[in-house]
PDB file of N, CA and C in Angstrom:
ATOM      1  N   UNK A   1      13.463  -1.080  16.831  1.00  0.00           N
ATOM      2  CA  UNK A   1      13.218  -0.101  15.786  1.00  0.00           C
ATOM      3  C   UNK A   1      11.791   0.426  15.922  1.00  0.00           C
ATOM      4  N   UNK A   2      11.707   1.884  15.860  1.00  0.00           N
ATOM      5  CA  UNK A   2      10.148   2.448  15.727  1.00  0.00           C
ATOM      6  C   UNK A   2       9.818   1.926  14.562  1.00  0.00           C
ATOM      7  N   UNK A   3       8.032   2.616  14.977  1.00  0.00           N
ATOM      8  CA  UNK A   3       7.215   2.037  14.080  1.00  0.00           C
ATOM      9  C   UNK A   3       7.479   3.630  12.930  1.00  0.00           C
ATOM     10  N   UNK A   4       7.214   3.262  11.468  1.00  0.00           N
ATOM     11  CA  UNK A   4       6.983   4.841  10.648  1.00  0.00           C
ATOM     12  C   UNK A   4       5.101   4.745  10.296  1.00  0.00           C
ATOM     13  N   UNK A   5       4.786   5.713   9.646  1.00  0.00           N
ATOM     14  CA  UNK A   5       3.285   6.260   9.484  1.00  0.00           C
ATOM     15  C   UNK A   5       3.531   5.518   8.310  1.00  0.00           C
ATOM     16  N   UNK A   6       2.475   5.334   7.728  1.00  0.00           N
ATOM     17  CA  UNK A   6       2.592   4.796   6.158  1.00  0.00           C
ATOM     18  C   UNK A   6       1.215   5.061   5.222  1.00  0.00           C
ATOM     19  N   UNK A   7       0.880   5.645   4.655  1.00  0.00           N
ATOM     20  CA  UNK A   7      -0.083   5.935   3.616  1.00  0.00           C
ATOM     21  C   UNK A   7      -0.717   4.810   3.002  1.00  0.00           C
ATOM     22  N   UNK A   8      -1.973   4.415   3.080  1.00  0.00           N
ATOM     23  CA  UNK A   8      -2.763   3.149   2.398  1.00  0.00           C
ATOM     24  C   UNK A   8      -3.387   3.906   1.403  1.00  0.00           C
ATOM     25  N   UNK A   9      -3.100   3.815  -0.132  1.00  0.00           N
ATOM     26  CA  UNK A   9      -4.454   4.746  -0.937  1.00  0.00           C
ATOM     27  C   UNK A   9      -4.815   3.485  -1.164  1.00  0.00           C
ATOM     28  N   UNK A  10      -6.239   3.414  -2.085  1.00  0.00           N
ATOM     29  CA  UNK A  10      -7.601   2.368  -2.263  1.00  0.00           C
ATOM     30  C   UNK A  10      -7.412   2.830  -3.613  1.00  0.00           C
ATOM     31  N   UNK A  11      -6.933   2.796  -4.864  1.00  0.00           N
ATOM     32  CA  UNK A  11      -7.314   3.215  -6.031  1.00  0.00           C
ATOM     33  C   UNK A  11      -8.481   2.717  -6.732  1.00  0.00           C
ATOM     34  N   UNK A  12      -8.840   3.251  -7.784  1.00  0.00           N
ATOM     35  CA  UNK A  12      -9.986   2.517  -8.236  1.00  0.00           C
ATOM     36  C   UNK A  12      -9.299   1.893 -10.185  1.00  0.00           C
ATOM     37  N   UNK A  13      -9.728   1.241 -11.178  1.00  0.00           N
ATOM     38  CA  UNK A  13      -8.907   0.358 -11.616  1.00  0.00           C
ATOM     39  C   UNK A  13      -8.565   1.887 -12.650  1.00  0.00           C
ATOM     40  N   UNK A  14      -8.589   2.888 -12.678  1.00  0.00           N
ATOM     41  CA  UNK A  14      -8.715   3.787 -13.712  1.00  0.00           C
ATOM     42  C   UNK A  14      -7.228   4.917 -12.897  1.00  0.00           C
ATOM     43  N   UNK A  15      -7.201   4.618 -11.473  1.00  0.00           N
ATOM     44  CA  UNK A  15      -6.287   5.423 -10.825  1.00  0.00           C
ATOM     45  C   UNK A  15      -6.632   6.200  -9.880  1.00  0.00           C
ATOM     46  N   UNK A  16      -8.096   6.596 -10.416  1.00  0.00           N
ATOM     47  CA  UNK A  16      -8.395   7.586  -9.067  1.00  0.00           C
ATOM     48  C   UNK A  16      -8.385   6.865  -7.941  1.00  0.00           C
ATOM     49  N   UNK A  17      -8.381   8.031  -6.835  1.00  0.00           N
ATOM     50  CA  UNK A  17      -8.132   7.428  -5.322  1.00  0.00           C
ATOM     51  C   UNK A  17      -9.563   7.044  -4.996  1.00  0.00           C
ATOM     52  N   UNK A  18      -9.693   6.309  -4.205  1.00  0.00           N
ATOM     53  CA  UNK A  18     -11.006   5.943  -3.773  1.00  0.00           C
ATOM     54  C   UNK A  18     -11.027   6.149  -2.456  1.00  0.00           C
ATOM     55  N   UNK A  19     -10.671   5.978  -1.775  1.00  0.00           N
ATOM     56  CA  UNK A  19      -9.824   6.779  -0.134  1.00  0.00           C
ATOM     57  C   UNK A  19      -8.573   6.336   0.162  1.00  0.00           C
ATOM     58  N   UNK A  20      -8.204   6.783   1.909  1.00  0.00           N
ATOM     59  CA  UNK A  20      -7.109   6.713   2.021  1.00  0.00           C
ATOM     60  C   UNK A  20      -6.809   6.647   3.543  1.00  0.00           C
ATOM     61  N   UNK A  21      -5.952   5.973   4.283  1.00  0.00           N
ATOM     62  CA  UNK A  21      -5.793   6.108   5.620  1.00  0.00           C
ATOM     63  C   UNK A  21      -4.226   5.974   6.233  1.00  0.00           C
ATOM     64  N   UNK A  22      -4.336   6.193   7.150  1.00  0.00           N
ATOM     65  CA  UNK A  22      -2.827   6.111   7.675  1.00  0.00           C
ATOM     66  C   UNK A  22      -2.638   5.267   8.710  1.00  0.00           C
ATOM     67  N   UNK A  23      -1.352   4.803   8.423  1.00  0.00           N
ATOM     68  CA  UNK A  23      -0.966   3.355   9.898  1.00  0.00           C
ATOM     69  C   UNK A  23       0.117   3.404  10.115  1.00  0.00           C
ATOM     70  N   UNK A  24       0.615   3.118  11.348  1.00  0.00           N
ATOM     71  CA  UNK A  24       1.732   2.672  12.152  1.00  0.00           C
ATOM     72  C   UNK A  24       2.484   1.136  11.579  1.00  0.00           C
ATOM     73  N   UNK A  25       3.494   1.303  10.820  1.00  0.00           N
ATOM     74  CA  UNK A  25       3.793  -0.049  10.817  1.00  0.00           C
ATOM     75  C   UNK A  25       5.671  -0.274  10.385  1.00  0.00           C
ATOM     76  N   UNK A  26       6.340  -1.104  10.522  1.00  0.00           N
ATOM     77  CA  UNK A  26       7.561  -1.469  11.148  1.00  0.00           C
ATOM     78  C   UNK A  26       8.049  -1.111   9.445  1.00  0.00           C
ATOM     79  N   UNK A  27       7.447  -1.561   8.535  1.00  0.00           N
ATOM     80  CA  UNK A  27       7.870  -1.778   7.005  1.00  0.00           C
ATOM     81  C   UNK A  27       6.488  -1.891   5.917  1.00  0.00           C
ATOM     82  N   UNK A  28       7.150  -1.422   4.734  1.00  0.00           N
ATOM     83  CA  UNK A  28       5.920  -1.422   3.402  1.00  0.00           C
ATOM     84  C   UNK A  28       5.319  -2.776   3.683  1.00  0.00           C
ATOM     85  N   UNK A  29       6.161  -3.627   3.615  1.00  0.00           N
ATOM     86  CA  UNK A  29       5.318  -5.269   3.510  1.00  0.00           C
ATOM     87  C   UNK A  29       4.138  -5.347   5.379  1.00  0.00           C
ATOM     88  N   UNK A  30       4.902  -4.808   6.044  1.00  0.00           N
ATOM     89  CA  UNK A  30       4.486  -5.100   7.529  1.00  0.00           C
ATOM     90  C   UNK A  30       2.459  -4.249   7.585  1.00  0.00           C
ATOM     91  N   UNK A  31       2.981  -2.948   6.255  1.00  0.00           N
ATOM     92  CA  UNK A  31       1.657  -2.240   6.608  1.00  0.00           C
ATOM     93  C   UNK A  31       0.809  -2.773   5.314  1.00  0.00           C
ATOM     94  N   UNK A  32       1.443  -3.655   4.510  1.00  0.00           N
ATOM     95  CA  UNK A  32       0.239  -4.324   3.675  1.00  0.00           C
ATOM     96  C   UNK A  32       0.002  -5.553   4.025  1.00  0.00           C
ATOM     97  N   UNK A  33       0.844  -6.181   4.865  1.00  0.00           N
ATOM     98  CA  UNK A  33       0.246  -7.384   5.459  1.00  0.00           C
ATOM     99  C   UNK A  33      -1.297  -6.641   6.664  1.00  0.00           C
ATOM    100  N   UNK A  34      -0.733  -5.633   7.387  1.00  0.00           N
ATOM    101  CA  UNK A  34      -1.815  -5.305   8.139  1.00  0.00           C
ATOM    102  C   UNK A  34      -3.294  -4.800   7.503  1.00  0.00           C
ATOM    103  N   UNK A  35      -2.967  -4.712   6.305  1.00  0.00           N
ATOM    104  CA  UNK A  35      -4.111  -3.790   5.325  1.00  0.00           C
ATOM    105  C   UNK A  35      -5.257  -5.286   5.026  1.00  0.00           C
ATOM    106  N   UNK A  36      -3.848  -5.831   4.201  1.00  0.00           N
ATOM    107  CA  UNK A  36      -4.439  -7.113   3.431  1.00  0.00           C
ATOM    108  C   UNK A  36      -4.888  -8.405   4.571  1.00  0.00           C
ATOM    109  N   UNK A  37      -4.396  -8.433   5.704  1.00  0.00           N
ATOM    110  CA  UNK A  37      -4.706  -9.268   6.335  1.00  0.00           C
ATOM    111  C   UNK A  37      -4.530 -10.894   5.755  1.00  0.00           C
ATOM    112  N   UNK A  38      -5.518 -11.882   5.746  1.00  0.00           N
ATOM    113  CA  UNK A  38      -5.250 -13.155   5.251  1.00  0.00           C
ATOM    114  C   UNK A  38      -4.942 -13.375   3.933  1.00  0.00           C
ATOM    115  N   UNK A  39      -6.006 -12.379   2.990  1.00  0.00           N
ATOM    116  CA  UNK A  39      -5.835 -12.473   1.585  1.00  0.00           C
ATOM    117  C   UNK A  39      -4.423 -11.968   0.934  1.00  0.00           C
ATOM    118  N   UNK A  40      -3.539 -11.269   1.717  1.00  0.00           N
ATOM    119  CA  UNK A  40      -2.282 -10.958   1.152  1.00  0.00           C
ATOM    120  C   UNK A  40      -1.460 -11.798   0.398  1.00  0.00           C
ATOM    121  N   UNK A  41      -1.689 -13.085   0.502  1.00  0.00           N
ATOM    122  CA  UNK A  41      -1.020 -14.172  -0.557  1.00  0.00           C
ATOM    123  C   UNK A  41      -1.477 -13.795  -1.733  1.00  0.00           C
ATOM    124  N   UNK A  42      -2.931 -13.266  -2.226  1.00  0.00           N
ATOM    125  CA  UNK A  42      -3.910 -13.649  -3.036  1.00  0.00           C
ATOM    126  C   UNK A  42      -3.442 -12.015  -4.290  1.00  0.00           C
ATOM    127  N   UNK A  43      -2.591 -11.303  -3.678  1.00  0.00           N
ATOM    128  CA  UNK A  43      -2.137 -10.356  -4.271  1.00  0.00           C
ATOM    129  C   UNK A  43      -0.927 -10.073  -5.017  1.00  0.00           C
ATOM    130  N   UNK A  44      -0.651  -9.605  -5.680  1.00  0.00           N
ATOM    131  CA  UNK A  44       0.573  -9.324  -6.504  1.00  0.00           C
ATOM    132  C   UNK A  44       1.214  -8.090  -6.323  1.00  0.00           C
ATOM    133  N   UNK A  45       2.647  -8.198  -5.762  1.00  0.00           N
ATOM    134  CA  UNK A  45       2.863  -6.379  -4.767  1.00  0.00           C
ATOM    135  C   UNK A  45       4.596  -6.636  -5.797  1.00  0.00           C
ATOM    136  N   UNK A  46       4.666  -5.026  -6.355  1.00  0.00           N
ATOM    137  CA  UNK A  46       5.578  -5.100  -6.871  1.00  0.00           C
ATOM    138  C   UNK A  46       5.915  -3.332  -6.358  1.00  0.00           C
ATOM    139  N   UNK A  47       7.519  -3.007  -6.350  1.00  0.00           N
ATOM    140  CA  UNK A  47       7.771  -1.982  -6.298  1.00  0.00           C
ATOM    141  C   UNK A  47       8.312  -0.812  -7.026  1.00  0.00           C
ATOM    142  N   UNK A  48       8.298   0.338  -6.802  1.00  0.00           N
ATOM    143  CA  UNK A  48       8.254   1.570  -7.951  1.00  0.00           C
ATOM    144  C   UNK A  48       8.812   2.890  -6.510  1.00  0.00           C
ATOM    145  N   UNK A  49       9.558   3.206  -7.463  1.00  0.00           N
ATOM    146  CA  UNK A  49       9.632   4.897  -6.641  1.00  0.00           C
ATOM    147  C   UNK A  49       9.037   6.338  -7.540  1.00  0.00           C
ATOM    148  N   UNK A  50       8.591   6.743  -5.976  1.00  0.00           N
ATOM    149  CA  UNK A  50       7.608   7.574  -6.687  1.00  0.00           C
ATOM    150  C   UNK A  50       8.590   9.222  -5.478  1.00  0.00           C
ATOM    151  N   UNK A  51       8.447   9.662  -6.774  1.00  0.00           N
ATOM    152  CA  UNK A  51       9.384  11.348  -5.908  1.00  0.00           C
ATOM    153  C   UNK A  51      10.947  10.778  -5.060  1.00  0.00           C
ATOM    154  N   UNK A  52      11.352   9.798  -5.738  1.00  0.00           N
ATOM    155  CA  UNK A  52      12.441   9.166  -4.970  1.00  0.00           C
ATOM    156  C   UNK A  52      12.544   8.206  -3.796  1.00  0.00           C
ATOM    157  N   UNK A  53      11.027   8.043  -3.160  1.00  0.00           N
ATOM    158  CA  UNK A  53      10.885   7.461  -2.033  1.00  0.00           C
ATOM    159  C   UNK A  53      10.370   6.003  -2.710  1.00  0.00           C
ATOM    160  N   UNK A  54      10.561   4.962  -2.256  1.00  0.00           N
ATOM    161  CA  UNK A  54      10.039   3.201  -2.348  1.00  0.00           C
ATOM    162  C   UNK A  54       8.298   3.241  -2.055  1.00  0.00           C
ATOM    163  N   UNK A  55       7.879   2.657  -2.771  1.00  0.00           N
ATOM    164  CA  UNK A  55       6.227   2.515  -2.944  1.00  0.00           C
ATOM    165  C   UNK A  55       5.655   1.096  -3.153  1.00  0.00           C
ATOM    166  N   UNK A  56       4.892   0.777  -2.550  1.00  0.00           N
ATOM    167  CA  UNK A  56       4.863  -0.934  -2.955  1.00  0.00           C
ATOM    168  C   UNK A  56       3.330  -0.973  -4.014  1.00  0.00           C
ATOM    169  N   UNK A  57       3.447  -1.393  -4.581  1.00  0.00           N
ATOM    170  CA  UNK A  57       1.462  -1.311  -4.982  1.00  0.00           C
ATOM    171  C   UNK A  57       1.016  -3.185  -4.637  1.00  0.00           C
ATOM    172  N   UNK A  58       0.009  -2.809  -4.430  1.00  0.00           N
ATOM    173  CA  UNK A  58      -0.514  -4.256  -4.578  1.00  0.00           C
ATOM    174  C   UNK A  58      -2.163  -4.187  -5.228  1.00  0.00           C
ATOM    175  N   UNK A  59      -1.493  -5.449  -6.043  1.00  0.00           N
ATOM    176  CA  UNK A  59      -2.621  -5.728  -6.771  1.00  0.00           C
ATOM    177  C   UNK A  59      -4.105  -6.388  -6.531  1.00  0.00           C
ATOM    178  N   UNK A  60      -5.274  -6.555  -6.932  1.00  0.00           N
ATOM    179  CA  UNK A  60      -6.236  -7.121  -6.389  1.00  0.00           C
ATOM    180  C   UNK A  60      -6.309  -8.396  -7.118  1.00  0.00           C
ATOM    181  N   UNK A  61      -6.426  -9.782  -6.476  1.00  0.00           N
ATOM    182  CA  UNK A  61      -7.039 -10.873  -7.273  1.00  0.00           C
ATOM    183  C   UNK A  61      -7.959 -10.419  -8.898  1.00  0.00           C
ATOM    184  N   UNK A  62      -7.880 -11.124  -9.843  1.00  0.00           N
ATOM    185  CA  UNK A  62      -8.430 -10.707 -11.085  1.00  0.00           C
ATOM    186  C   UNK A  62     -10.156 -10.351 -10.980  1.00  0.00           C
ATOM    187  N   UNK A  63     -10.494 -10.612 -10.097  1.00  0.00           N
ATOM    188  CA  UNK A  63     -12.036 -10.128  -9.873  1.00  0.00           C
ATOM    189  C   UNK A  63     -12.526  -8.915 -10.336  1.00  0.00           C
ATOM    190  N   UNK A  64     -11.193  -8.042  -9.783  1.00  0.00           N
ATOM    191  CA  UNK A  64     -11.305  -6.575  -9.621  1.00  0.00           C
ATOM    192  C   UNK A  64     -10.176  -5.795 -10.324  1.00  0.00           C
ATOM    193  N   UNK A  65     -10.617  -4.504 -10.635  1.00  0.00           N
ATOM    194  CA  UNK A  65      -9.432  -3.825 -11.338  1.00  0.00           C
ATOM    195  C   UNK A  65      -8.749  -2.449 -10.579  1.00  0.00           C
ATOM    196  N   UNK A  66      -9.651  -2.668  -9.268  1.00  0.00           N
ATOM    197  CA  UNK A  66      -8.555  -1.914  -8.206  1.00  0.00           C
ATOM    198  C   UNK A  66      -7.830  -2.724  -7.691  1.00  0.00           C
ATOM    199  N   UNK A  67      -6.552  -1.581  -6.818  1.00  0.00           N
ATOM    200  CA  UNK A  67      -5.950  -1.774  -6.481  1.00  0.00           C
ATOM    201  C   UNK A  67      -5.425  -0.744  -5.164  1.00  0.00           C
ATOM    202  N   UNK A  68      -4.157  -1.290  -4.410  1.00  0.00           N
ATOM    203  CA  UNK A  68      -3.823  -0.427  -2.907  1.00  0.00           C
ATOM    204  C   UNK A  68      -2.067  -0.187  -3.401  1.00  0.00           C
ATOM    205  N   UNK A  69      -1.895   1.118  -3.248  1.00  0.00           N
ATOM    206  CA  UNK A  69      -0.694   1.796  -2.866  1.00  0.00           C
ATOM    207  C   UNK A  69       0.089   1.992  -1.999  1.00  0.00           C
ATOM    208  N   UNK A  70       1.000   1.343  -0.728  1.00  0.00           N
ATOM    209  CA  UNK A  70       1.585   2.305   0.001  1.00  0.00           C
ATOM    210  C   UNK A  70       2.772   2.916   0.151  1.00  0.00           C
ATOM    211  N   UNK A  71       2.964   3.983   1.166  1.00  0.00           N
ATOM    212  CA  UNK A  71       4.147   4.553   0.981  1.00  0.00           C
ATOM    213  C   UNK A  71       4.472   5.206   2.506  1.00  0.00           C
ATOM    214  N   UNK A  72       5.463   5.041   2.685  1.00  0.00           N
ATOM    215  CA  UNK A  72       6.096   5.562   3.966  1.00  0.00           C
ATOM    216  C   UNK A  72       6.169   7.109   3.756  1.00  0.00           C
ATOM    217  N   UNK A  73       5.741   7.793   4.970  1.00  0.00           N
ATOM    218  CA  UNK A  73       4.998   9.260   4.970  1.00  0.00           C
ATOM    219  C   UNK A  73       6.406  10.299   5.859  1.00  0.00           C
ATOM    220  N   UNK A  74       6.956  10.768   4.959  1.00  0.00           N
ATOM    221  CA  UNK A  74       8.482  11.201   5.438  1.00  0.00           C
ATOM    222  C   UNK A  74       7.661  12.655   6.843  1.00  0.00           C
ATOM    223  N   UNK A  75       8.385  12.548   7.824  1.00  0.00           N
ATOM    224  CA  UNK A  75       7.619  13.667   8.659  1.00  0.00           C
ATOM    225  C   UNK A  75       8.770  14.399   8.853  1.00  0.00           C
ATOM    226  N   UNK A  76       8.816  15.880   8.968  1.00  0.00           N
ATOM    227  CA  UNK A  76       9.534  17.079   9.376  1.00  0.00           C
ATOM    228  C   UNK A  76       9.027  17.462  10.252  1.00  0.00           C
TER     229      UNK A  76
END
């Protein structure tokens, strides 16, 4: 199976975006494991559709009141 593009936003705890990048990855969990790296246990990822498409968010340990969005980036 190819890899799809996938959208990382950085929110900040209020919503705005704080940036944003794009990655190659197999699945939502596959491109927040690559985001989150080791600390990905340390997060809370629940899902939502947004415009009909699957969105994962993940949460930040309570330290912080941001948080990361992603979403598979439909291409035409």
């Amino acid at each position: 199976m190819g890899k799809n593009w996938y959208q990382i936003d950085r929110r900040n705890g209020d919503g705005t975006l704080a940036s944003y990048e794009m990655i190659q990855a197999q699945s939502l969990d596959d491109a927040l494991r690559k985001e989150l790296g080791t600390d990905y246990a340390d997060y809370t990822i629940s899902r939502r559709r947004i415009n009909g498409n699957i969105a994962a968010k993940a949460e930040c340990p309570a330290e912080t009141a941001s948080y990361i969005e992603v979403y598979r980036v439909i291409q035409q």
